[in-house]
PDB file of N, CA and C in Angstrom:
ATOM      1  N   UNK A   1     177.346 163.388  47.556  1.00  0.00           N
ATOM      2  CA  UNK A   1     177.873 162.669  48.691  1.00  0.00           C
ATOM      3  C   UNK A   1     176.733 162.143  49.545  1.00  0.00           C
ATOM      4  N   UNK A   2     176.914 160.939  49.814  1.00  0.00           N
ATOM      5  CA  UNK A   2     175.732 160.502  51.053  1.00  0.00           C
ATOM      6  C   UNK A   2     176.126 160.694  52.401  1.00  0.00           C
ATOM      7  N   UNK A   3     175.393 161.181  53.248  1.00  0.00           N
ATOM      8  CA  UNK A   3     175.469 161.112  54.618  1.00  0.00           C
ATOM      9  C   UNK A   3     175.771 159.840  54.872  1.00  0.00           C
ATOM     10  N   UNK A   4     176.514 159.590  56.155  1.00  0.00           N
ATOM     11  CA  UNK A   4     176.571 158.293  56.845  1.00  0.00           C
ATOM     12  C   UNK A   4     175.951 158.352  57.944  1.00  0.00           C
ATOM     13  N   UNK A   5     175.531 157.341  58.484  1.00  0.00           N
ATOM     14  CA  UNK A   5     174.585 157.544  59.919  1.00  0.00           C
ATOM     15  C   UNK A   5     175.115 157.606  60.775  1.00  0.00           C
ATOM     16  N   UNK A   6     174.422 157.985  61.998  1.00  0.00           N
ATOM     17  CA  UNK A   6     175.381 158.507  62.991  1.00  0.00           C
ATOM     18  C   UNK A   6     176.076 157.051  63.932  1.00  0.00           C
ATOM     19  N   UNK A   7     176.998 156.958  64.435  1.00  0.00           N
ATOM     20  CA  UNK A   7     177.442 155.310  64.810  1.00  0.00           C
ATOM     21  C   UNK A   7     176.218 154.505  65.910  1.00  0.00           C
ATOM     22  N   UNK A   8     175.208 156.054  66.535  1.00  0.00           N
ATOM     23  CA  UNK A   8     174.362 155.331  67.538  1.00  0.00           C
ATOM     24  C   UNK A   8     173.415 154.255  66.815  1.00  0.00           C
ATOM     25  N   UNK A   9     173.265 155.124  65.810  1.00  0.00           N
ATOM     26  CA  UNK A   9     171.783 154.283  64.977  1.00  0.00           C
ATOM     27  C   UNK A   9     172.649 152.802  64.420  1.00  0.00           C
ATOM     28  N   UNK A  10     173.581 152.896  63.786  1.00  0.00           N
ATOM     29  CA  UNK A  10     173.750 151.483  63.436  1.00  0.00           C
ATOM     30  C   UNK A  10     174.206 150.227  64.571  1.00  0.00           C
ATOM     31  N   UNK A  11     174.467 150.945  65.772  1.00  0.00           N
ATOM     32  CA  UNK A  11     174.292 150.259  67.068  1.00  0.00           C
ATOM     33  C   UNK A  11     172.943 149.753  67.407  1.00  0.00           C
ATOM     34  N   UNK A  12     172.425 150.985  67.258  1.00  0.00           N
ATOM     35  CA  UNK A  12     170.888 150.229  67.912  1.00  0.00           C
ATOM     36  C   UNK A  12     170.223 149.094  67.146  1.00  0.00           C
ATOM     37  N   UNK A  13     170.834 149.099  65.379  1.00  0.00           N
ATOM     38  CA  UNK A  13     169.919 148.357  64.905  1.00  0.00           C
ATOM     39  C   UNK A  13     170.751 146.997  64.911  1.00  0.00           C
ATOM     40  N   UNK A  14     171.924 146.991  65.140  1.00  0.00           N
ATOM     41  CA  UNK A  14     172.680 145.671  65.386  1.00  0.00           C
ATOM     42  C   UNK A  14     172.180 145.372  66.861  1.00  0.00           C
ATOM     43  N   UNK A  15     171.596 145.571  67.737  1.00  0.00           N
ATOM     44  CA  UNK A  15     171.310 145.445  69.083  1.00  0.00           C
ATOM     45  C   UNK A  15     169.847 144.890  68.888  1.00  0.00           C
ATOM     46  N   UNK A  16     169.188 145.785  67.671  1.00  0.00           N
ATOM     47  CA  UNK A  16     167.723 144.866  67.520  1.00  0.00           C
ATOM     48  C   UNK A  16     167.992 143.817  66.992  1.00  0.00           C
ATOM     49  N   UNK A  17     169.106 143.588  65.841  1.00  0.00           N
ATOM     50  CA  UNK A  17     169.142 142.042  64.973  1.00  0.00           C
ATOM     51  C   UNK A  17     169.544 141.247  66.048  1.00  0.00           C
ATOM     52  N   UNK A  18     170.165 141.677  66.808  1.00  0.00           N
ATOM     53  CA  UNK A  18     170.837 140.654  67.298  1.00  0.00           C
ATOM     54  C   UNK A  18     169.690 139.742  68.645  1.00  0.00           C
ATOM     55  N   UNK A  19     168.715 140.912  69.059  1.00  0.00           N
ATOM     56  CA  UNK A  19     167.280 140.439  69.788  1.00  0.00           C
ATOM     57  C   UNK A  19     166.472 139.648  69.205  1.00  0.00           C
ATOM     58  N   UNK A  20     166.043 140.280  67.959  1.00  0.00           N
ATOM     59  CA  UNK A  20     165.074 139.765  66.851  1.00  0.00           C
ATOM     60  C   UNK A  20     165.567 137.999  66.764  1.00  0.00           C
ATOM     61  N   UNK A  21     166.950 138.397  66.430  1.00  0.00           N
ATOM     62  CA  UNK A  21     167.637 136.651  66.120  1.00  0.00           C
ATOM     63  C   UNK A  21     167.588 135.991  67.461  1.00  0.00           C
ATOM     64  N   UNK A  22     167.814 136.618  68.662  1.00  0.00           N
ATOM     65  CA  UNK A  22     167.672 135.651  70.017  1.00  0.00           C
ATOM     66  C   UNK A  22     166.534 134.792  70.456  1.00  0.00           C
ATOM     67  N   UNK A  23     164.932 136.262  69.550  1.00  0.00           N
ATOM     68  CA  UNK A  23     163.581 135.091  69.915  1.00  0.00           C
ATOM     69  C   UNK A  23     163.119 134.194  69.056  1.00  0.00           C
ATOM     70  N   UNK A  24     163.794 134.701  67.584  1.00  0.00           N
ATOM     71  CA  UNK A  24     163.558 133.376  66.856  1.00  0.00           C
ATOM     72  C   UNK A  24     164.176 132.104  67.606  1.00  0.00           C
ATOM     73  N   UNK A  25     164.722 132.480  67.398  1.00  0.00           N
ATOM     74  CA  UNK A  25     166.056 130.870  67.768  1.00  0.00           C
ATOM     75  C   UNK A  25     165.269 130.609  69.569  1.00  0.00           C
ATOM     76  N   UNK A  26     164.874 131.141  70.366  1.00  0.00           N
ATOM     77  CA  UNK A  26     164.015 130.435  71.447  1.00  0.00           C
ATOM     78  C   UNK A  26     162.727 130.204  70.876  1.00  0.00           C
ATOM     79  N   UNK A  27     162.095 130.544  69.766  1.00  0.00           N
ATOM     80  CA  UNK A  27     160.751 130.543  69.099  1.00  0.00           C
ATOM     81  C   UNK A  27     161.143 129.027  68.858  1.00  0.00           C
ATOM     82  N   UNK A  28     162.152 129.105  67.809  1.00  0.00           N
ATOM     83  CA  UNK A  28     162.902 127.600  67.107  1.00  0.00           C
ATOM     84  C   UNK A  28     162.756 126.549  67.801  1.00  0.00           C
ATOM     85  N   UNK A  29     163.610 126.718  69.080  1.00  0.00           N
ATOM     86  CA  UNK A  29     164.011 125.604  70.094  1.00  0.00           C
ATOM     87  C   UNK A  29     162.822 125.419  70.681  1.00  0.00           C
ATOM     88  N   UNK A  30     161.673 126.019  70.987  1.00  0.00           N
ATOM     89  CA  UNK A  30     160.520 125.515  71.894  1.00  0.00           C
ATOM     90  C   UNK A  30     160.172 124.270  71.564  1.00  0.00           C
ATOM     91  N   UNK A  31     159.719 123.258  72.701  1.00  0.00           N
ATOM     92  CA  UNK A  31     159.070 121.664  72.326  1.00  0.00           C
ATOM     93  C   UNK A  31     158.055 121.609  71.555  1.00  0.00           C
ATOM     94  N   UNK A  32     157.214 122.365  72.095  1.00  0.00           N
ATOM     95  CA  UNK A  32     156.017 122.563  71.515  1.00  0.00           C
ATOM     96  C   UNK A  32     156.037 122.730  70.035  1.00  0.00           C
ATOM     97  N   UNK A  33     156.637 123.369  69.774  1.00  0.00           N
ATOM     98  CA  UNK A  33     156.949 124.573  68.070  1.00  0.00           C
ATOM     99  C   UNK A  33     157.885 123.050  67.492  1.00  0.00           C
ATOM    100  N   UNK A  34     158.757 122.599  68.027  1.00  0.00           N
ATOM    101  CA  UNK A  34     159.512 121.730  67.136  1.00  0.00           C
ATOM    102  C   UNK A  34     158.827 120.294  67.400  1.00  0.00           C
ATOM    103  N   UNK A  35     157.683 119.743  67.990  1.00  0.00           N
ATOM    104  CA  UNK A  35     156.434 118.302  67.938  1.00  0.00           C
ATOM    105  C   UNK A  35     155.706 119.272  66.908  1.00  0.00           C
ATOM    106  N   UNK A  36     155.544 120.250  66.527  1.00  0.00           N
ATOM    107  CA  UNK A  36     154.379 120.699  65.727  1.00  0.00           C
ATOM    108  C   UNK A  36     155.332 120.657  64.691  1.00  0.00           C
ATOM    109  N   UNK A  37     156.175 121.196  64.284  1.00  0.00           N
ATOM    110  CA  UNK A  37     157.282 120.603  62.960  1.00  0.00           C
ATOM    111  C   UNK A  37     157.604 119.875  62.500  1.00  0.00           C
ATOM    112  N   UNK A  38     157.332 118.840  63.590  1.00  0.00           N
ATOM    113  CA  UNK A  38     157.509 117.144  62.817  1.00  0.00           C
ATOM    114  C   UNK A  38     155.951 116.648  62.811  1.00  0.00           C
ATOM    115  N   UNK A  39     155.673 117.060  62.919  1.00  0.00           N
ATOM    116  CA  UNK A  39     153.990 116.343  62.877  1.00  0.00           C
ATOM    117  C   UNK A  39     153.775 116.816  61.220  1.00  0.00           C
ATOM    118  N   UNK A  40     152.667 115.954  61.058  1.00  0.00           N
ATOM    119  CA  UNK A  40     152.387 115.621  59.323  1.00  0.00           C
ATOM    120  C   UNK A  40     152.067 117.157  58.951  1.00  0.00           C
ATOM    121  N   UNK A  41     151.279 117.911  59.792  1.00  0.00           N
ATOM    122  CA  UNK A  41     150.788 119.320  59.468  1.00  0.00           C
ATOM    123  C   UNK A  41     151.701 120.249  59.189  1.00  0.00           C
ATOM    124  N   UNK A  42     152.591 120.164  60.832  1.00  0.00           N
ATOM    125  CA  UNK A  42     153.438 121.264  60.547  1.00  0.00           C
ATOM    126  C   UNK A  42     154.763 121.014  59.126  1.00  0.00           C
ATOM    127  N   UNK A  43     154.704 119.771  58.731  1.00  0.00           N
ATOM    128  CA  UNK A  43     155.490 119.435  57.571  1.00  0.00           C
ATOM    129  C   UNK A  43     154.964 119.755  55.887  1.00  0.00           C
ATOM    130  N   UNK A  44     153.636 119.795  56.315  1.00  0.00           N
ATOM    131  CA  UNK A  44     152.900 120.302  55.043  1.00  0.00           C
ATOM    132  C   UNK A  44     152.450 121.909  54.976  1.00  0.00           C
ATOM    133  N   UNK A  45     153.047 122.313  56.195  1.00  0.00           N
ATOM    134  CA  UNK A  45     152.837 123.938  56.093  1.00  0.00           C
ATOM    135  C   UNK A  45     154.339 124.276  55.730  1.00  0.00           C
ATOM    136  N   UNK A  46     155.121 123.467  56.353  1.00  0.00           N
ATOM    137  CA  UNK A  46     156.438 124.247  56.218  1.00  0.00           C
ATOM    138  C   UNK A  46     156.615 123.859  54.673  1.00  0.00           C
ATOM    139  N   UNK A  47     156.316 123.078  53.866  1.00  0.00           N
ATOM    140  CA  UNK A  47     156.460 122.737  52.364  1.00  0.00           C
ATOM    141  C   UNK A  47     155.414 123.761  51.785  1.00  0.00           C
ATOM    142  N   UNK A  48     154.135 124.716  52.195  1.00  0.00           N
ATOM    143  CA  UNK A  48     153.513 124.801  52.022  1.00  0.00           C
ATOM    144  C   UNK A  48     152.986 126.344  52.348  1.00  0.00           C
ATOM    145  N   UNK A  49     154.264 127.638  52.305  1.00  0.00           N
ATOM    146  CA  UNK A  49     154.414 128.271  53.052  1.00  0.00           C
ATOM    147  C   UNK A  49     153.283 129.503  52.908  1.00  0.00           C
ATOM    148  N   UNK A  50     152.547 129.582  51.742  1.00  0.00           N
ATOM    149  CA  UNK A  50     151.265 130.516  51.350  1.00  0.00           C
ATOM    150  C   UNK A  50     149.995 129.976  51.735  1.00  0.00           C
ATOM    151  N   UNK A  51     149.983 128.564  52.339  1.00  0.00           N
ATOM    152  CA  UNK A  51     148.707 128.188  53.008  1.00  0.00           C
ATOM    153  C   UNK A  51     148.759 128.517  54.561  1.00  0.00           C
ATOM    154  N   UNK A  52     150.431 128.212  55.230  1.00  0.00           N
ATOM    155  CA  UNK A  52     150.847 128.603  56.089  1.00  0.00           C
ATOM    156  C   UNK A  52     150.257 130.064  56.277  1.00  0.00           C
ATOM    157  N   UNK A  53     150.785 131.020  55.776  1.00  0.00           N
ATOM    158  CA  UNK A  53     150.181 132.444  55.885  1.00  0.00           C
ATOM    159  C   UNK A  53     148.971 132.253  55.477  1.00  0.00           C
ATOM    160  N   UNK A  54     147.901 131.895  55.089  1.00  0.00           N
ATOM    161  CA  UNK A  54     146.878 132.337  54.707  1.00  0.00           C
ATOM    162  C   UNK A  54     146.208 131.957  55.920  1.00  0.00           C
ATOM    163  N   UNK A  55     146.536 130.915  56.866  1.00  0.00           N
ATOM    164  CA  UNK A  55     145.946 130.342  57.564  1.00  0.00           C
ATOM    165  C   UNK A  55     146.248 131.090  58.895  1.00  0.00           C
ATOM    166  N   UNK A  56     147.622 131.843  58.681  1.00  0.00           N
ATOM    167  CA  UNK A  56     147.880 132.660  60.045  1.00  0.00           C
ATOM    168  C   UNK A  56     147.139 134.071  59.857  1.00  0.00           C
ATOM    169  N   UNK A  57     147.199 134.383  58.400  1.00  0.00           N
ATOM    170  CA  UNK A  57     146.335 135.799  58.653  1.00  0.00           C
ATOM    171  C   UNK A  57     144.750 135.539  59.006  1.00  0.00           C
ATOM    172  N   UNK A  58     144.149 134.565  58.676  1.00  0.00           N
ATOM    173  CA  UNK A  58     142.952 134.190  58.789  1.00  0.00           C
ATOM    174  C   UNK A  58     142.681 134.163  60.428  1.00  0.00           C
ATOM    175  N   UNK A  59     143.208 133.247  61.072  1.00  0.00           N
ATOM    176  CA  UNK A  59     143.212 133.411  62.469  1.00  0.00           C
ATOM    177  C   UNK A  59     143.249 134.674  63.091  1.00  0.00           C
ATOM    178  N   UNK A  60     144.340 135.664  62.757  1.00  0.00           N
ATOM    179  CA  UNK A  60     144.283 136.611  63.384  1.00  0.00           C
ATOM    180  C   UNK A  60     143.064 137.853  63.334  1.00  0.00           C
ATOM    181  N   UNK A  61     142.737 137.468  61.987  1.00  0.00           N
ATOM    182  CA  UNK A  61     141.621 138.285  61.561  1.00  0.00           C
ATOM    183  C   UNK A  61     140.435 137.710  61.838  1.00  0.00           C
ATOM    184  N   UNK A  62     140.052 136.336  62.171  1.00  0.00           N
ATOM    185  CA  UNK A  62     139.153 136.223  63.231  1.00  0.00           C
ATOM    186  C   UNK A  62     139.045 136.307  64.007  1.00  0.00           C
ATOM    187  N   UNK A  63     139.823 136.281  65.179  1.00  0.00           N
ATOM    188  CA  UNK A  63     140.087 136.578  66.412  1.00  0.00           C
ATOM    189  C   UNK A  63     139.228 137.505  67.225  1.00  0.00           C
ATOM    190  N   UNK A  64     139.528 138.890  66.369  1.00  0.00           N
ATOM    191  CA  UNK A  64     138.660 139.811  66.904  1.00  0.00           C
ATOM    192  C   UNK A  64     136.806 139.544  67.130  1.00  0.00           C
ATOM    193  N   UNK A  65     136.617 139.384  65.761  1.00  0.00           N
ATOM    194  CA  UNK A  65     134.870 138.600  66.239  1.00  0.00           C
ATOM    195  C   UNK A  65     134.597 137.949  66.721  1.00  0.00           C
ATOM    196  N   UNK A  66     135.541 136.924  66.933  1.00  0.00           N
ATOM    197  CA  UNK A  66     134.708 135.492  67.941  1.00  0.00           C
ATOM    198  C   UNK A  66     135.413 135.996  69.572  1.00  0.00           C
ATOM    199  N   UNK A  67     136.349 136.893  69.274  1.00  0.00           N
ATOM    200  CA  UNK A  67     136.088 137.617  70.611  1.00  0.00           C
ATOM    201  C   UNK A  67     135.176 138.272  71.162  1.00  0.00           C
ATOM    202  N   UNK A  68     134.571 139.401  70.300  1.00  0.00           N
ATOM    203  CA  UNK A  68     133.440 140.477  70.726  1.00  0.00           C
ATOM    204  C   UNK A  68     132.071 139.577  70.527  1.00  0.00           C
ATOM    205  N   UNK A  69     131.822 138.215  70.016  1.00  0.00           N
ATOM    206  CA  UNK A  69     131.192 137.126  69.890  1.00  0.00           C
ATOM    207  C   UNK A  69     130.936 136.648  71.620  1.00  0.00           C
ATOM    208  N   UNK A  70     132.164 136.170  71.787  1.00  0.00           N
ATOM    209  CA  UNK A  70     132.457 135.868  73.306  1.00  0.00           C
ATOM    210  C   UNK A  70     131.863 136.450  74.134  1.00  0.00           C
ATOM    211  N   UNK A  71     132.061 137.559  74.025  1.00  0.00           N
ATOM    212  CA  UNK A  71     132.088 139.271  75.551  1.00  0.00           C
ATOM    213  C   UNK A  71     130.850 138.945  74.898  1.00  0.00           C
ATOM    214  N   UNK A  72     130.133 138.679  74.075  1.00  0.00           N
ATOM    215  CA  UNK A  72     128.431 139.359  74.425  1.00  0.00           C
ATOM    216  C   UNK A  72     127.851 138.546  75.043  1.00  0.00           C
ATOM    217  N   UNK A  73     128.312 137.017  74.593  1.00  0.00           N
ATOM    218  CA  UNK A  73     127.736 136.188  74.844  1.00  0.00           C
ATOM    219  C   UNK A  73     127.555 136.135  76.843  1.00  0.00           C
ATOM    220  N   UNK A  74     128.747 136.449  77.612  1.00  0.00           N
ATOM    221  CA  UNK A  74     129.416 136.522  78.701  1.00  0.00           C
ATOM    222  C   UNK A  74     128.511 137.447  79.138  1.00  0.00           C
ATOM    223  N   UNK A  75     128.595 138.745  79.018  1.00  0.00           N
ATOM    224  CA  UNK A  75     127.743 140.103  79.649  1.00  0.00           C
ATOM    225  C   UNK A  75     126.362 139.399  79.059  1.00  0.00           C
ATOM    226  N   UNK A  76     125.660 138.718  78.274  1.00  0.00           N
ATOM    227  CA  UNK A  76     124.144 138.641  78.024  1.00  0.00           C
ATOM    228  C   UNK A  76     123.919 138.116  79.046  1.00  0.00           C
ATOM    229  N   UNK A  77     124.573 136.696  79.475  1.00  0.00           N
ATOM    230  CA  UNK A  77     124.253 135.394  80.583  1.00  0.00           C
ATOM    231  C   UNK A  77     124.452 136.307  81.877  1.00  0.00           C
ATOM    232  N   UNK A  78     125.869 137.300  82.246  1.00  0.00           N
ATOM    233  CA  UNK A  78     125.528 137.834  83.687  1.00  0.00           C
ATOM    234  C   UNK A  78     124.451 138.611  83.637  1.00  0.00           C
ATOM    235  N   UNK A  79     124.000 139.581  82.718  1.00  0.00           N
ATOM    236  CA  UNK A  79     122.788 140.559  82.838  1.00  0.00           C
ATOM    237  C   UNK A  79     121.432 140.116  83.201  1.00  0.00           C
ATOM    238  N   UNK A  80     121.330 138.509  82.759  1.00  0.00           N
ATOM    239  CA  UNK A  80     120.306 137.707  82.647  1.00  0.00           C
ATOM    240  C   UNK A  80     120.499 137.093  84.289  1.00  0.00           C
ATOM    241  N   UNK A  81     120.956 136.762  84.196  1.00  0.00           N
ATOM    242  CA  UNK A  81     121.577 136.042  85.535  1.00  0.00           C
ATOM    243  C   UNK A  81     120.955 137.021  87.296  1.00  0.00           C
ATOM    244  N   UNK A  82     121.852 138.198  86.864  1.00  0.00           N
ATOM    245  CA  UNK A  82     121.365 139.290  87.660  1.00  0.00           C
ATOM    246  C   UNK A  82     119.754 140.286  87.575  1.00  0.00           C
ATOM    247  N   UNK A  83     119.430 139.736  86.487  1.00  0.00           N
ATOM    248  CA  UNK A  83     117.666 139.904  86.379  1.00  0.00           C
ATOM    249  C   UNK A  83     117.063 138.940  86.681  1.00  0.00           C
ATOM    250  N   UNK A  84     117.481 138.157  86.502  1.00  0.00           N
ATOM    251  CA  UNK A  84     116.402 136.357  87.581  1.00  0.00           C
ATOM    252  C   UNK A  84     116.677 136.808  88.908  1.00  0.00           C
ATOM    253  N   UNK A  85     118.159 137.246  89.108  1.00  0.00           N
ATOM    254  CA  UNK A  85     117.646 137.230  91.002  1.00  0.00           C
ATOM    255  C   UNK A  85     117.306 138.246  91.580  1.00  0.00           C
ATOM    256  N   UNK A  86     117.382 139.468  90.767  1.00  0.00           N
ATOM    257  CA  UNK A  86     116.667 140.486  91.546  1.00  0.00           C
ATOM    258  C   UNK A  86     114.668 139.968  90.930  1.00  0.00           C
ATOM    259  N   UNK A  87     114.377 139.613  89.988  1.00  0.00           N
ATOM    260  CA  UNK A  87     113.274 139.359  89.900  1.00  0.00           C
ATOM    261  C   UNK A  87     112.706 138.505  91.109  1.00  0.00           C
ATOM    262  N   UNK A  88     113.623 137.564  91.499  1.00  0.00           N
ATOM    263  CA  UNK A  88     113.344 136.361  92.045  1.00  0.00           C
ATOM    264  C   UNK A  88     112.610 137.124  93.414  1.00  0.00           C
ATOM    265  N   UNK A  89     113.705 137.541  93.270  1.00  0.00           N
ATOM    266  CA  UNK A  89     113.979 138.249  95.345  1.00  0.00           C
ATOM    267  C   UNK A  89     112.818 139.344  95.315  1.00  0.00           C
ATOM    268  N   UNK A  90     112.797 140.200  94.395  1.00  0.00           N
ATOM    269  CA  UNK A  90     111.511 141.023  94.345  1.00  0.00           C
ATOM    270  C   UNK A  90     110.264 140.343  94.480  1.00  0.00           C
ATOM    271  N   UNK A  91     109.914 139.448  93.746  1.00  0.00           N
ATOM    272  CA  UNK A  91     108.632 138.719  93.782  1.00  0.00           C
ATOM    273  C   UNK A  91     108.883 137.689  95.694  1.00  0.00           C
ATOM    274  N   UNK A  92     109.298 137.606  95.991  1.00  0.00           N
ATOM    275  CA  UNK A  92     109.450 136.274  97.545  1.00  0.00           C
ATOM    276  C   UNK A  92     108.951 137.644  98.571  1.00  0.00           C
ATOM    277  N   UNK A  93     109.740 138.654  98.425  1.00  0.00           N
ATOM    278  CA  UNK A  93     109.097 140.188  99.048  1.00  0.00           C
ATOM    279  C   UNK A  93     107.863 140.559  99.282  1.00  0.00           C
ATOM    280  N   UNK A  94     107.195 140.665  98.680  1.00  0.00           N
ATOM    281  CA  UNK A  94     105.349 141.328  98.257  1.00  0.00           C
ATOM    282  C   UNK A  94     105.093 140.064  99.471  1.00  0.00           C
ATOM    283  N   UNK A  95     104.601 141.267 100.375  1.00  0.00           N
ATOM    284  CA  UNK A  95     103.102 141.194 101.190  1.00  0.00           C
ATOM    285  C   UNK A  95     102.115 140.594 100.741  1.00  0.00           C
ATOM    286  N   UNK A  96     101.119 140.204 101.116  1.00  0.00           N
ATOM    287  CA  UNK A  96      99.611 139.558 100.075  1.00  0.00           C
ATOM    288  C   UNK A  96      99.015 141.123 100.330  1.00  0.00           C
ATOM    289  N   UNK A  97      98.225 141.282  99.460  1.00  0.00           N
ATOM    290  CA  UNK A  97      97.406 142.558  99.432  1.00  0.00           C
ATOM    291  C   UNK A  97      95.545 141.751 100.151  1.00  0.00           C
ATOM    292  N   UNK A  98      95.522 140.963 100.023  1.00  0.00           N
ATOM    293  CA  UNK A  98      93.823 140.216 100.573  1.00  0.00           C
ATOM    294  C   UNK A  98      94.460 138.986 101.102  1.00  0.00           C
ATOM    295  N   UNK A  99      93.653 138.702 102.312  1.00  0.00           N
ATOM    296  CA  UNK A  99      93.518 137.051 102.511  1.00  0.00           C
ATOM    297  C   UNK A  99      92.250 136.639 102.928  1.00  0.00           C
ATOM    298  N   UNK A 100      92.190 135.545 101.989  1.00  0.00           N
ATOM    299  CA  UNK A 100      90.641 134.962 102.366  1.00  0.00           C
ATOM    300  C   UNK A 100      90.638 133.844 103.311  1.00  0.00           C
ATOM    301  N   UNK A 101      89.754 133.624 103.896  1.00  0.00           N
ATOM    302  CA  UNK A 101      89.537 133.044 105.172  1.00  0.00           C
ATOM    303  C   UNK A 101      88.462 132.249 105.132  1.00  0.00           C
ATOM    304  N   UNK A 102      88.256 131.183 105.045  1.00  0.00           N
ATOM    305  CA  UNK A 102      87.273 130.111 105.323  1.00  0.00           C
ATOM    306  C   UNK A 102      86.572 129.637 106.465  1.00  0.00           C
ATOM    307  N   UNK A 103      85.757 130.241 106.485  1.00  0.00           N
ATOM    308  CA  UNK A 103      84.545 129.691 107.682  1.00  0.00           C
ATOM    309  C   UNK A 103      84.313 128.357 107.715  1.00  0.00           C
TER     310      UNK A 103
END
């Protein structure tokens, strides 16, 4: 005999299909998402649906490096930034240690 599930669980998961299906279908309807569907690209991805994915996993899996790419680039320029002006300001500081004087 198989168990049947309990009536909560097949609630909850008709409560997720029925979410899941609400953001497609606003995913669907967006302007943006449906000018990119008629455009020559998005017509050769949607005919084209394993370049489509290859091209979305690719993105996502770059993402991360040309992020941590980014952040270094960002923290190198402030670190640098904040060593020119304390250099700056340190050096305008200093006293003369001699002054010569012309007769």
């Amino acid at each position: 005999m198989a168990k049947e599930e309990p009536p909560s669980i097949s609630k909850d998961l008709q409560e997720l299909q029925r979410k899941l299906s609400l953001l497609i279908e606003s995913i669907q309807n967006n302007s943006e998402v449906v000018a990119l569907m008629k455009s020559p690209v998005g017509q050769y991805l949607d005919r084209h649906p394993f370049v489509a994915l290859t091209l979305l996993v690719f993105a996502a899996m770059s993402a991360v490096p040309v992020g941590f790419f980014l952040l270094l680039v960002v923290l190198t320029f402030l670190v640098a930034f904040v060593g020119v002006i304390l250099l700056e300001d340190h050096s305008h500081n200093k006293t003369p240690v001699a002054t010569v004087s012309w007769l």
